[in-house]
C-alpha atoms as a PDB file:
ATOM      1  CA  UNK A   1     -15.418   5.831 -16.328  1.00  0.00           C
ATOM      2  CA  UNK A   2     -12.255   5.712 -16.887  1.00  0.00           C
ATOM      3  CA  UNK A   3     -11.236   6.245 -13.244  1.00  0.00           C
ATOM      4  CA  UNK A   4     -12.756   3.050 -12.596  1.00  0.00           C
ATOM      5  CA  UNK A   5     -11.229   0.401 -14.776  1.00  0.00           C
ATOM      6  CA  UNK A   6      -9.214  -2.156 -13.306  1.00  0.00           C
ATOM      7  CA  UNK A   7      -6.745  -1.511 -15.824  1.00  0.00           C
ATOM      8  CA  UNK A   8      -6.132   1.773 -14.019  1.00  0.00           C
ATOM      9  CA  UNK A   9      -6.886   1.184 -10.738  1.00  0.00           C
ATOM     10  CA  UNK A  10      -3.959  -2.074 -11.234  1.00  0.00           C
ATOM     11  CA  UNK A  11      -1.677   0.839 -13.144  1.00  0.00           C
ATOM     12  CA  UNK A  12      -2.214   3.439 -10.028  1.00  0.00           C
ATOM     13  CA  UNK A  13      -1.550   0.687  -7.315  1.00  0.00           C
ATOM     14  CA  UNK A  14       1.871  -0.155  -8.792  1.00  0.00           C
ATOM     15  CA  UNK A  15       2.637   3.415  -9.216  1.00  0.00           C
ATOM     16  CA  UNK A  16       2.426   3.969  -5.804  1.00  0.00           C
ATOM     17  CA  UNK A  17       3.805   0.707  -4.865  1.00  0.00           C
ATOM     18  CA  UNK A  18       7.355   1.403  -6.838  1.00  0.00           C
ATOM     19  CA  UNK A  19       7.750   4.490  -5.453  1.00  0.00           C
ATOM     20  CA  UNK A  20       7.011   3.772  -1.599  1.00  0.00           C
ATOM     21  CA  UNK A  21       9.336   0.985  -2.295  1.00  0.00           C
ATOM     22  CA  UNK A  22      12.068   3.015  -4.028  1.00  0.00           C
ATOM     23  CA  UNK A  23      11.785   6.195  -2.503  1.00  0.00           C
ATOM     24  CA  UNK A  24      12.691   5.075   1.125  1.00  0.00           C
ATOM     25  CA  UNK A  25      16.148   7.020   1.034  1.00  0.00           C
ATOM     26  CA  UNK A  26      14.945  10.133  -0.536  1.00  0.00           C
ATOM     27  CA  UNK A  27      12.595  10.404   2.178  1.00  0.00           C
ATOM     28  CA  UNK A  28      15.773  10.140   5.048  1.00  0.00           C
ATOM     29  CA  UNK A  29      17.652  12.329   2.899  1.00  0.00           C
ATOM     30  CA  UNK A  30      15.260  15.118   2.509  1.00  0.00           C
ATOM     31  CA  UNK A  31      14.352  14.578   6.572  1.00  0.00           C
ATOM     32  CA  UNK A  32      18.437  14.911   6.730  1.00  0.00           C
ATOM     33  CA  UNK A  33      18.961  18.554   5.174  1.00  0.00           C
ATOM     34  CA  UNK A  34      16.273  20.128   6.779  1.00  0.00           C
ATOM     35  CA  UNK A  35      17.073  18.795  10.277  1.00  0.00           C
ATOM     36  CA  UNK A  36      18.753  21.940  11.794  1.00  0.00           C
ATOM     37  CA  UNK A  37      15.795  24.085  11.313  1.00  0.00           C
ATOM     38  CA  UNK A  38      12.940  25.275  13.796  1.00  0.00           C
ATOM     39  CA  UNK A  39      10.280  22.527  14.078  1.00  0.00           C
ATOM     40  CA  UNK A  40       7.719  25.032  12.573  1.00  0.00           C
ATOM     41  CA  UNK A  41       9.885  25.909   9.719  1.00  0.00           C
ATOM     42  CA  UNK A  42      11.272  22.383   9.341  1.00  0.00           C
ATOM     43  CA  UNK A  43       7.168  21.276   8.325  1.00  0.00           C
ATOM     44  CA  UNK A  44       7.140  24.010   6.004  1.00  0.00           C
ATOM     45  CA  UNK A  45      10.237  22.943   4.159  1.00  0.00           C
ATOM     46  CA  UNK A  46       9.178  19.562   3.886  1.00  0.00           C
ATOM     47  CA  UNK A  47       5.767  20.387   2.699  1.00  0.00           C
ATOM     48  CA  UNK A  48       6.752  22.821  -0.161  1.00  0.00           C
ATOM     49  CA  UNK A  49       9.948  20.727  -0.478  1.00  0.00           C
ATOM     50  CA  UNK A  50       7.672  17.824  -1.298  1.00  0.00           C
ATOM     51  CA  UNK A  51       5.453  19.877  -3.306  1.00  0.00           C
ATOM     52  CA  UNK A  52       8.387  20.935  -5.646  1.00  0.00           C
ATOM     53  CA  UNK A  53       9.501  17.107  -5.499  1.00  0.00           C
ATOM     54  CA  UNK A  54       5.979  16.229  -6.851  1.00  0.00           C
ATOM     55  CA  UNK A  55       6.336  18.950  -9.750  1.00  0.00           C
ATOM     56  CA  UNK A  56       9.662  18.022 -10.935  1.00  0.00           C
ATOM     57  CA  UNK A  57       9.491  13.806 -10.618  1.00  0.00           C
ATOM     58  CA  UNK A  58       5.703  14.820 -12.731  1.00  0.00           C
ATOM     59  CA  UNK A  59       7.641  16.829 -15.508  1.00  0.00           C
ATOM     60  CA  UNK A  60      10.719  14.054 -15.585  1.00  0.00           C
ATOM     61  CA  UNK A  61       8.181  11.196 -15.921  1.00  0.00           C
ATOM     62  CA  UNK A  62       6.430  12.638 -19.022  1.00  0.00           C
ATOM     63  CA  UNK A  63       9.745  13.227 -20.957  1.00  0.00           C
ATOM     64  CA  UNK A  64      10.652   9.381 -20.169  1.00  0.00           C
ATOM     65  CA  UNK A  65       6.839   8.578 -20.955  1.00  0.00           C
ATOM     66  CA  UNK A  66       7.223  10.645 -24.495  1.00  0.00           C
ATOM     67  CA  UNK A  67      11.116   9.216 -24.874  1.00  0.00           C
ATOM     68  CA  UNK A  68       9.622   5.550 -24.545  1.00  0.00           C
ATOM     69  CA  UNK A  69       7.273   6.215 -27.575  1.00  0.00           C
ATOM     70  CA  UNK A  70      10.375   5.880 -29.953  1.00  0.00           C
ATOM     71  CA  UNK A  71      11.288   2.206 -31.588  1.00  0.00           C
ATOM     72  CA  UNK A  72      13.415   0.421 -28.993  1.00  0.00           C
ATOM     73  CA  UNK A  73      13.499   2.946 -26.114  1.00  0.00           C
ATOM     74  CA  UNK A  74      10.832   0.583 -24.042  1.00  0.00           C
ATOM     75  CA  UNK A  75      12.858  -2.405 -24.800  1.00  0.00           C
ATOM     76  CA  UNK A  76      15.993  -0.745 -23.422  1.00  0.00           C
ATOM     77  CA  UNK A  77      14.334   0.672 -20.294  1.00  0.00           C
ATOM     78  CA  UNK A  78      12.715  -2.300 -19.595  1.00  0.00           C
ATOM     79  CA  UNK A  79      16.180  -3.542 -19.743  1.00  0.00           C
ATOM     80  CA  UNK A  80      17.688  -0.701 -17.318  1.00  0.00           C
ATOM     81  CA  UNK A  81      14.911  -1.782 -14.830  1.00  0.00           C
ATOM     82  CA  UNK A  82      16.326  -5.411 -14.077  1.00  0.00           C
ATOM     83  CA  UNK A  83      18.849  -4.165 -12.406  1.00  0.00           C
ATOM     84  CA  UNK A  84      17.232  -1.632 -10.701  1.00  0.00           C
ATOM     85  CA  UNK A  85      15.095  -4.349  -9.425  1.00  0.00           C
ATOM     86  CA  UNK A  86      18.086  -6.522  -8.126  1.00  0.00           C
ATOM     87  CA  UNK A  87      19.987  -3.829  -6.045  1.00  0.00           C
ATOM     88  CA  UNK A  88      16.587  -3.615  -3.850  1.00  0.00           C
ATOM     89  CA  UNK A  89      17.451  -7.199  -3.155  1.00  0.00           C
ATOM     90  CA  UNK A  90      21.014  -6.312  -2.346  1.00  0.00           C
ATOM     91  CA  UNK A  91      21.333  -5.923   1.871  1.00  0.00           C
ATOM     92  CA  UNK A  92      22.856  -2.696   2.995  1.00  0.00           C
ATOM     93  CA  UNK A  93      26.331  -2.019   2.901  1.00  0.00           C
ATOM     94  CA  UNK A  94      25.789   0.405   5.896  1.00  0.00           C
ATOM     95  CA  UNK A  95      27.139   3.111   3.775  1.00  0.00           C
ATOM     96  CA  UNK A  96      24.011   5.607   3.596  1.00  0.00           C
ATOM     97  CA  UNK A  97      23.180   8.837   1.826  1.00  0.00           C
ATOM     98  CA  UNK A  98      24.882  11.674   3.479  1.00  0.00           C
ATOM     99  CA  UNK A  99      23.519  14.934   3.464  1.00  0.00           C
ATOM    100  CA  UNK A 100      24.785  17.728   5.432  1.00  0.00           C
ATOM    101  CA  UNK A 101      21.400  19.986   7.306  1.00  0.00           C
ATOM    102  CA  UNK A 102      20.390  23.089   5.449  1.00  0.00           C
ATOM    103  CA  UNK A 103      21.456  26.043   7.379  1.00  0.00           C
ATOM    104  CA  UNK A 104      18.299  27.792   6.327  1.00  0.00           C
ATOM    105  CA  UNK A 105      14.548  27.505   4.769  1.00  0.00           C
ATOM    106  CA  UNK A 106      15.409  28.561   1.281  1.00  0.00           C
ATOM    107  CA  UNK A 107      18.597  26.368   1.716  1.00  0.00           C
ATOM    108  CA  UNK A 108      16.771  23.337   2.581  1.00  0.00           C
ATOM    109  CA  UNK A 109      13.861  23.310  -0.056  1.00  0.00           C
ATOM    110  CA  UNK A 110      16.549  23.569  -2.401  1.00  0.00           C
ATOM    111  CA  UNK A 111      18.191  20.796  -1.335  1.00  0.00           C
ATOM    112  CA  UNK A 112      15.430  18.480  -0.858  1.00  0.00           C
ATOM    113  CA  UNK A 113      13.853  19.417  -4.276  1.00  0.00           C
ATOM    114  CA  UNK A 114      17.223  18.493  -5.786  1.00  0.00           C
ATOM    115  CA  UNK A 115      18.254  15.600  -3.519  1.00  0.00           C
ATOM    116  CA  UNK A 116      14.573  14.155  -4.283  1.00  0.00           C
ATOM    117  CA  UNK A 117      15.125  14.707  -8.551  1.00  0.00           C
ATOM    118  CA  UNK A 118      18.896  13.366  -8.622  1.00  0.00           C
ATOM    119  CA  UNK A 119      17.780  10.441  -6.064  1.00  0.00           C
ATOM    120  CA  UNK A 120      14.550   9.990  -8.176  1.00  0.00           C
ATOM    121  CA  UNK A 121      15.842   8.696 -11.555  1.00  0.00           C
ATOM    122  CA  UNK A 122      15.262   4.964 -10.837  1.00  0.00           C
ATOM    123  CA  UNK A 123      11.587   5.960  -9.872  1.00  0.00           C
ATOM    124  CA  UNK A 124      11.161   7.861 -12.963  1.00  0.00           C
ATOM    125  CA  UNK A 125      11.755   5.059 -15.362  1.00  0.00           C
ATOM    126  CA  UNK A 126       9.889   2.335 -12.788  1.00  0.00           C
ATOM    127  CA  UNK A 127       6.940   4.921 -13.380  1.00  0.00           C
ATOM    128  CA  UNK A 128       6.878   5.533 -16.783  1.00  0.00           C
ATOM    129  CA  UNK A 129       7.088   1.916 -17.669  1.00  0.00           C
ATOM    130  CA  UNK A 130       3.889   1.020 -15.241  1.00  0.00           C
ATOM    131  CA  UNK A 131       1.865   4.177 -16.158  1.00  0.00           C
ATOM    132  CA  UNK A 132       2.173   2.864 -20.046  1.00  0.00           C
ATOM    133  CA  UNK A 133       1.854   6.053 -21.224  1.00  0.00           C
ATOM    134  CA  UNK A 134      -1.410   7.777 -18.826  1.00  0.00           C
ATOM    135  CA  UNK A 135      -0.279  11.147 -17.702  1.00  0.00           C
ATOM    136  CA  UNK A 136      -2.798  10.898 -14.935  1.00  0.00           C
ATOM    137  CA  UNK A 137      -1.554   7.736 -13.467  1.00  0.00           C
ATOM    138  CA  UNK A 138       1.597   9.245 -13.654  1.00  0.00           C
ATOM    139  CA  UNK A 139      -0.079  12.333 -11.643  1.00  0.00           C
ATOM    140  CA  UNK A 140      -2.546  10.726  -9.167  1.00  0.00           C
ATOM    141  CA  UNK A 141       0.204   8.121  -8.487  1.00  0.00           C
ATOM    142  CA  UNK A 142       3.058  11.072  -7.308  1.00  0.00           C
ATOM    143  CA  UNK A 143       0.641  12.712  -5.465  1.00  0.00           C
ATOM    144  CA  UNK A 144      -0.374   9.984  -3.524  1.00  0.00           C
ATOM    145  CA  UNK A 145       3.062   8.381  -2.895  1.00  0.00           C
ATOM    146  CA  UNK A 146       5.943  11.459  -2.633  1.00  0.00           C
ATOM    147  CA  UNK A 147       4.171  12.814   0.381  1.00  0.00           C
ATOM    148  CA  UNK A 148       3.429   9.170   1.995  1.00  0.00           C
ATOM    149  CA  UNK A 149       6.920   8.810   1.350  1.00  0.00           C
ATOM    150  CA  UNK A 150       8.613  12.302   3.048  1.00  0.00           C
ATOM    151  CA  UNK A 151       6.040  11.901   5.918  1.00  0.00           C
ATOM    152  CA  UNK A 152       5.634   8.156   6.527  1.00  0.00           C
ATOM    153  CA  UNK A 153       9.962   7.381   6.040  1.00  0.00           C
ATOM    154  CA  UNK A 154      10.152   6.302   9.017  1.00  0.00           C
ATOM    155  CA  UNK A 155       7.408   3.817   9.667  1.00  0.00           C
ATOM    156  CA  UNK A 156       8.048   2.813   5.766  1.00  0.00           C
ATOM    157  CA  UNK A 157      11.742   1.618   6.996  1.00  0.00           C
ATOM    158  CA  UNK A 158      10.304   0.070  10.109  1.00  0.00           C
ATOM    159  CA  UNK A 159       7.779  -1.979   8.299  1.00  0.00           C
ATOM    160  CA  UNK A 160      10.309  -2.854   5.328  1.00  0.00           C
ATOM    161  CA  UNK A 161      12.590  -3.527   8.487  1.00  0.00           C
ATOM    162  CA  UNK A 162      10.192  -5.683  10.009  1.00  0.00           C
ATOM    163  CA  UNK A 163       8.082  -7.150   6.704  1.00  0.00           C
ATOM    164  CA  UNK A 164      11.335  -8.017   4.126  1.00  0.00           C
ATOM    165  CA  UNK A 165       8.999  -9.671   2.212  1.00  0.00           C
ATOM    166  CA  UNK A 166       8.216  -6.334   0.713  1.00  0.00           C
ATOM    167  CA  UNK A 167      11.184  -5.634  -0.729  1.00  0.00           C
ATOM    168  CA  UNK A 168      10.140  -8.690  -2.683  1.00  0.00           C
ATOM    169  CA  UNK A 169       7.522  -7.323  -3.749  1.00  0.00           C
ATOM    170  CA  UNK A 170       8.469  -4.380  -4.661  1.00  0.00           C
ATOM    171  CA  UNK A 171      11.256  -5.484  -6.894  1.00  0.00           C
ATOM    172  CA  UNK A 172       8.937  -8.297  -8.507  1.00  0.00           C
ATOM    173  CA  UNK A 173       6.779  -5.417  -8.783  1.00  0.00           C
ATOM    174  CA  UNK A 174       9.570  -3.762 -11.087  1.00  0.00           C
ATOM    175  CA  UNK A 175      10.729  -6.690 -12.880  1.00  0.00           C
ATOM    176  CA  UNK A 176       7.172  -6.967 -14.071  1.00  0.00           C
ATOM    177  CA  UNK A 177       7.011  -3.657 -14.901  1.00  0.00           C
ATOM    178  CA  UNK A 178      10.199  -4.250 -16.919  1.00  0.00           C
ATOM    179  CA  UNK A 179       8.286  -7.111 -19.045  1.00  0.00           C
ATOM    180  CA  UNK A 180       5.868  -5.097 -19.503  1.00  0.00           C
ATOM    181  CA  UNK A 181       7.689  -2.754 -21.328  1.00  0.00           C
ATOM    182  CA  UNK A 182       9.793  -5.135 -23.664  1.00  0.00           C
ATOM    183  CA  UNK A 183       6.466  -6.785 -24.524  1.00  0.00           C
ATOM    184  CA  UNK A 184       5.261  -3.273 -25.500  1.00  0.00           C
ATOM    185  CA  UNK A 185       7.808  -1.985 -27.251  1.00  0.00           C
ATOM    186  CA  UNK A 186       6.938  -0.553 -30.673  1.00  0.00           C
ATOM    187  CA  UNK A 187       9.887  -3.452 -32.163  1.00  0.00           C
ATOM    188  CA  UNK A 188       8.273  -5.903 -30.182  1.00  0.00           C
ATOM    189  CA  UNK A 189       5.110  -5.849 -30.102  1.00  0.00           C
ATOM    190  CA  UNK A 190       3.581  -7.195 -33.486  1.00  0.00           C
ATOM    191  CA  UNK A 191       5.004 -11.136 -32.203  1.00  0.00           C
ATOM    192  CA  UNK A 192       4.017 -10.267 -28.461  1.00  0.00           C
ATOM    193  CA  UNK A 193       0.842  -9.933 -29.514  1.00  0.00           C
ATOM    194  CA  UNK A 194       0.973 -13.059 -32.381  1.00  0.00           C
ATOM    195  CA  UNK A 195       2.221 -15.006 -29.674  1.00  0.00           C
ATOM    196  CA  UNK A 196       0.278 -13.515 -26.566  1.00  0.00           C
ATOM    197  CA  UNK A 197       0.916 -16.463 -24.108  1.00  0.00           C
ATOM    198  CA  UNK A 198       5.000 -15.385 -24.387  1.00  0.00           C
ATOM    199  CA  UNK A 199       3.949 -12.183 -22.570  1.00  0.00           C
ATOM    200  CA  UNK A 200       3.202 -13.805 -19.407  1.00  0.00           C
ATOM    201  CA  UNK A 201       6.172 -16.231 -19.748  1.00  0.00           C
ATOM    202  CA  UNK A 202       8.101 -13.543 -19.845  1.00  0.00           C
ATOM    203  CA  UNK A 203       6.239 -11.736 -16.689  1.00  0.00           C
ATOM    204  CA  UNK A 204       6.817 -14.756 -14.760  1.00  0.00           C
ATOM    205  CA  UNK A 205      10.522 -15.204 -16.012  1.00  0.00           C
ATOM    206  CA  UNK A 206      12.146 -12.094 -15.096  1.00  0.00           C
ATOM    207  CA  UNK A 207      10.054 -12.194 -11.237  1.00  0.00           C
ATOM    208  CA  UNK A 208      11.807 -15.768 -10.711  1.00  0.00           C
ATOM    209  CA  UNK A 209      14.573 -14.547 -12.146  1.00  0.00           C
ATOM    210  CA  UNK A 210      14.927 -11.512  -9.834  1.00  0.00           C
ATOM    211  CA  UNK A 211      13.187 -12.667  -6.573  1.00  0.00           C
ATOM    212  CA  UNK A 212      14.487 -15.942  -6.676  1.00  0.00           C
ATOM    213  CA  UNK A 213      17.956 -14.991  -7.585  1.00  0.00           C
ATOM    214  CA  UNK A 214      18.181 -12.496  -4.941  1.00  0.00           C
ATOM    215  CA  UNK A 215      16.335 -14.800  -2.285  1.00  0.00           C
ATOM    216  CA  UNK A 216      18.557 -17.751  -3.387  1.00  0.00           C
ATOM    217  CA  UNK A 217      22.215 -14.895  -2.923  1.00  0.00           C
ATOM    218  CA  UNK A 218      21.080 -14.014   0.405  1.00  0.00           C
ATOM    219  CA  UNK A 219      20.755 -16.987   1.528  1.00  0.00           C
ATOM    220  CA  UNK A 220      23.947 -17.735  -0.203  1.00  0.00           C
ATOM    221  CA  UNK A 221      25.368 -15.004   1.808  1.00  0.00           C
ATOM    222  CA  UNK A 222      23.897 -16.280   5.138  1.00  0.00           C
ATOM    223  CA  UNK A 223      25.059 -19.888   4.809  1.00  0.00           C
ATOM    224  CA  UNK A 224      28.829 -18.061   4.461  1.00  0.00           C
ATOM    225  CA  UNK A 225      28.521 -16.241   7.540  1.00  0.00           C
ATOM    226  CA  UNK A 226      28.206 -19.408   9.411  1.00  0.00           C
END
């Protein structure tokens, strides 16, 4: 089944992976606007708010995942990814989202729904690229991650808080992802595969280059504090 390859089950994992990773501020925004409400209606917002956060980041993902069928389009968001991948690594200027509470129900679904799509656009490209196409990766893997991330954001910061090393991973995670995608680009390809030992060169190229250049900058940064 197809359910059951490893090739899918490894596709699904890093679906939900990038987008617990990248989603932590969407999920503090959308917990922002619908703060002011009653607790019961505050659980329905969030729950349909999610819901409609699910429907839209599905309906982005498969215009990216048709756009990235064109000649050169995986190349250049495999590109667009690196640095996606290296302001996760960047520490926080402290700065924030701010979003003002929702003064109402109707008031806050709409503003989570669009916070969530605006907010989402690094997550939509991360996805496409790791779902290589599949539809239902691109599916299973929202569904299981958007709500993990509006109802688990604050444990998710704590543990990121308390585990950095998962920030690593999740931008190694997306620099791989970003291989991935120039290796499988339509221009690409044909000498990928003639060459197929270049593909994981270039796998383990941009990780060192992103991990370690962000490890080796903070730690930059630290020594200049002193």
């Amino acid at each position: 089944m197809e359910l059951l390859t490893t090739e899918f089950l490894s596709g699904l994992l890093a679906i939900v992976l990038l987008d617990l990773v990248l989603a932590g501020d969407n999920a503090i925004v959308i917990a922002m606007a619908a703060r002011n409400l009653p607790k019961d209606l505050q659980k329905k917002a969030v729950f349909w708010g999610t819901f409609g956060a699910v429907a839209i980041r599905v309906a982005m993902t498969a215009i990216v995942v048709y756009l990235l069928e064109l000649p050169g389009l995986m190349l250049v968001g495999g590109l667009l990814l690196l640095p996606i991948a290296w302001k996760l690594l960047k520490s926080d200027d402290g700065k924030g989202h701010e979003v003002g509470p929702a003064s109402g129900f109707w008031a806050a679904l709409r503003t989570i729904i669009v916070a969530d799509a605006l907010m989402g656009l690094d997550n939509v490209l991360a996805i496409a690229g790791a779902s290589g196409g599949h539809m239902l990766l691109v599916i299973l893997g929202l569904a299981i991650s958007v709500p993990l991330v509006v109802w688990g954001s604050t444990l998710i910061l704590k543990l990121i808080e308390r585990f950095p090393v998962i920030i690593y991973v999740g931008a190694g995670a997306i620099a791989w992802t970003a291989a991935r995608m120039i290796a499988h680009d339509h221009l690409l390809s044909a000498w990928f595969d003639a060459h197929a030992w270049t593909k994981y060169v270039l796998d383990g190229l941009l990780v060192l280059l992103v991990c370690g250049g962000g490890w080796w900058k903070q730690r930059r940064k630290q020594m200049q504090a002193f």
